[in-house]
C-alpha atoms as a PDB file:
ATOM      1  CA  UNK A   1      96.132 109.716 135.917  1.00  0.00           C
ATOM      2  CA  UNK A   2      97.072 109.976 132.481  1.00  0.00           C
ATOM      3  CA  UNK A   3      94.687 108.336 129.994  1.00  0.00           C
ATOM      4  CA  UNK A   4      95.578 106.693 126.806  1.00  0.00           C
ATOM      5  CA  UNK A   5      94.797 108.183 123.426  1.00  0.00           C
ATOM      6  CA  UNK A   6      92.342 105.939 121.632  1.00  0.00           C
ATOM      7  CA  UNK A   7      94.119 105.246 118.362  1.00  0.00           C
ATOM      8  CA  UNK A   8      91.327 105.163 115.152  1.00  0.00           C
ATOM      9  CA  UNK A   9      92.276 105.515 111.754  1.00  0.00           C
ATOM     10  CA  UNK A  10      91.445 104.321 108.033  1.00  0.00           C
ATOM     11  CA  UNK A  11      94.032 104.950 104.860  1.00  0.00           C
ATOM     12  CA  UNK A  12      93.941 103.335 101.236  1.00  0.00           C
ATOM     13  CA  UNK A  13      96.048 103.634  98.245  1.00  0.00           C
ATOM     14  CA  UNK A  14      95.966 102.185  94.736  1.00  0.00           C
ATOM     15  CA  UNK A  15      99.321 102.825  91.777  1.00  0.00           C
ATOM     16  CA  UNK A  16      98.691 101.798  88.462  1.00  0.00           C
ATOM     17  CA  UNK A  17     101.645 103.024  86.704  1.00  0.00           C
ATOM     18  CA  UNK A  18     101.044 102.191  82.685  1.00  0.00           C
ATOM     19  CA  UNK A  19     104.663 102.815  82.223  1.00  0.00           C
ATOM     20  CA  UNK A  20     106.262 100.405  84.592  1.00  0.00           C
ATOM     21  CA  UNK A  21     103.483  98.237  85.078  1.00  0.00           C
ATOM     22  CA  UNK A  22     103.616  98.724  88.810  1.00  0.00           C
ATOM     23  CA  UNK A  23      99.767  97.637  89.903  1.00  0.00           C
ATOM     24  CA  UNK A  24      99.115  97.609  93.920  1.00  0.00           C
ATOM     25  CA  UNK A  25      96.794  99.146  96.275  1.00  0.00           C
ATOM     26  CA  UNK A  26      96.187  98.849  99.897  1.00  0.00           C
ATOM     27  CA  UNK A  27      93.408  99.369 102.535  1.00  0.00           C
ATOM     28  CA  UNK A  28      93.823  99.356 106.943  1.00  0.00           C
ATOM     29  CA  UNK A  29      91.602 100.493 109.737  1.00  0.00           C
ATOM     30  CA  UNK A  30      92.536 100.780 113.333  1.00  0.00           C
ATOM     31  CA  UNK A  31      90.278 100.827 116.083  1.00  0.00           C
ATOM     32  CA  UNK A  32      91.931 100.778 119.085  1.00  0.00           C
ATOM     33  CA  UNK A  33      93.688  97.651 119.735  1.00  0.00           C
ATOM     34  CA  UNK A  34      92.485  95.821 116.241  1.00  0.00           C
ATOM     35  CA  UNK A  35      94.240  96.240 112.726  1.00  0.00           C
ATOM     36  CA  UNK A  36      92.549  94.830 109.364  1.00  0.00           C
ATOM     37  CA  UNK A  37      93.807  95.252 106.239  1.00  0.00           C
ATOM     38  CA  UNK A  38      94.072  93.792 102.310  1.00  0.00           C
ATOM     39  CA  UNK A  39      96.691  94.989 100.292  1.00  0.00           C
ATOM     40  CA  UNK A  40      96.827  93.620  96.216  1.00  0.00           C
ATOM     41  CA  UNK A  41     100.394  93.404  94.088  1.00  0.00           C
ATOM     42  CA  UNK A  42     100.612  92.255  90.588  1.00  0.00           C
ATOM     43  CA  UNK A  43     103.151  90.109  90.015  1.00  0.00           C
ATOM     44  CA  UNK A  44     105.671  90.199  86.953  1.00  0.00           C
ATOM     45  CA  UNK A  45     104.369  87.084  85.621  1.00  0.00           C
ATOM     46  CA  UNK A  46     100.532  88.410  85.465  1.00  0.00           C
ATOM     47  CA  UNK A  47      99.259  86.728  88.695  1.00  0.00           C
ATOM     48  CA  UNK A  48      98.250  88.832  91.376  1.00  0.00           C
ATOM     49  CA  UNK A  49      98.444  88.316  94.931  1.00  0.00           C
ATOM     50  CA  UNK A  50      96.264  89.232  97.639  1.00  0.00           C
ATOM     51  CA  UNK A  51      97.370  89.463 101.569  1.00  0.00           C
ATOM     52  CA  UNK A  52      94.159  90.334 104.112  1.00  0.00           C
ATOM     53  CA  UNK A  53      95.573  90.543 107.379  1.00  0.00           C
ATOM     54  CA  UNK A  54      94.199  91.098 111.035  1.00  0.00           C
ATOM     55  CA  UNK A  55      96.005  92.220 114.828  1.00  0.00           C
ATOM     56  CA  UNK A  56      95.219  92.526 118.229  1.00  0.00           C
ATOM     57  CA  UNK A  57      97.177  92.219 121.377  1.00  0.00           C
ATOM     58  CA  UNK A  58      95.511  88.915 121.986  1.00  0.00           C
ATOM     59  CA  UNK A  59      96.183  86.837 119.028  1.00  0.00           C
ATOM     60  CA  UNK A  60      98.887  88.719 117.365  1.00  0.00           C
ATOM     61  CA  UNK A  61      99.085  89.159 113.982  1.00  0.00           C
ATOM     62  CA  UNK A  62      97.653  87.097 111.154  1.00  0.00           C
ATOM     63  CA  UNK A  63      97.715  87.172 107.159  1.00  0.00           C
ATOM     64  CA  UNK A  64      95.907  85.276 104.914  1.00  0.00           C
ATOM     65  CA  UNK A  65      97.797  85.255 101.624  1.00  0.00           C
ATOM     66  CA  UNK A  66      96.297  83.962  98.360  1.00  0.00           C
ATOM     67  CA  UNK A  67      97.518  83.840  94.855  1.00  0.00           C
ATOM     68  CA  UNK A  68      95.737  83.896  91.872  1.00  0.00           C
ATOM     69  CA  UNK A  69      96.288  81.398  89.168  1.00  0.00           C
ATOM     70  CA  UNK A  70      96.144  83.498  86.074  1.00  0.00           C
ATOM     71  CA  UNK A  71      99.681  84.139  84.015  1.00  0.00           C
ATOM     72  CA  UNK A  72      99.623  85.987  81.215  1.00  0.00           C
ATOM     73  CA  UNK A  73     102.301  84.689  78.056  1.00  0.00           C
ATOM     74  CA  UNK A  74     104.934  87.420  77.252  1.00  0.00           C
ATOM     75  CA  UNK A  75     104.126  89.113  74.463  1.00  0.00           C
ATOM     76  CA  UNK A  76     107.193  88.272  71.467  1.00  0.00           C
ATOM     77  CA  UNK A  77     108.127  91.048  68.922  1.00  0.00           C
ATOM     78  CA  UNK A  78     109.654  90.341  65.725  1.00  0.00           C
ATOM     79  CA  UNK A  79     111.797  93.029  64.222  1.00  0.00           C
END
């Protein structure tokens, strides 16, 4: 009998690139048959949204996704 591999793992990541603005970051874990997670974007307009999200292979997957409500005004230059 061949026996399944138990899989178990835990990865994050965060870019916050000055230059392009380009803000995110992301965390998982898998323990066996159960995924969590949260992963963060900023959005052009300022606000940022946040997605936490669970699986297993009894309720499927699930995300939870919230925005904030914070915008920040473009910043005008006069020449």
């Amino acid at each position: 009998m061949i026996s399944k591999a138990h899989p178990k793992y835990e990865f994050d990541y965060k870019v916050e690139d000055h230059h392009t603005g380009d803000k995110k970051s992301q965390h998982e874990f898998r323990d066996g048959d159960v995924v969590k997670g949260v992963y963060s974007l900023h959005e052009p307009d300022g606000s940022i949204r946040v997605v936490e999200y669970h699986a297993d292979k009894h309720s499927g997957f699930h995300a939870d996704v919230k925005h904030s409500t914070h915008h920040i005004i473009p910043k005008h230059h006069h020449y």
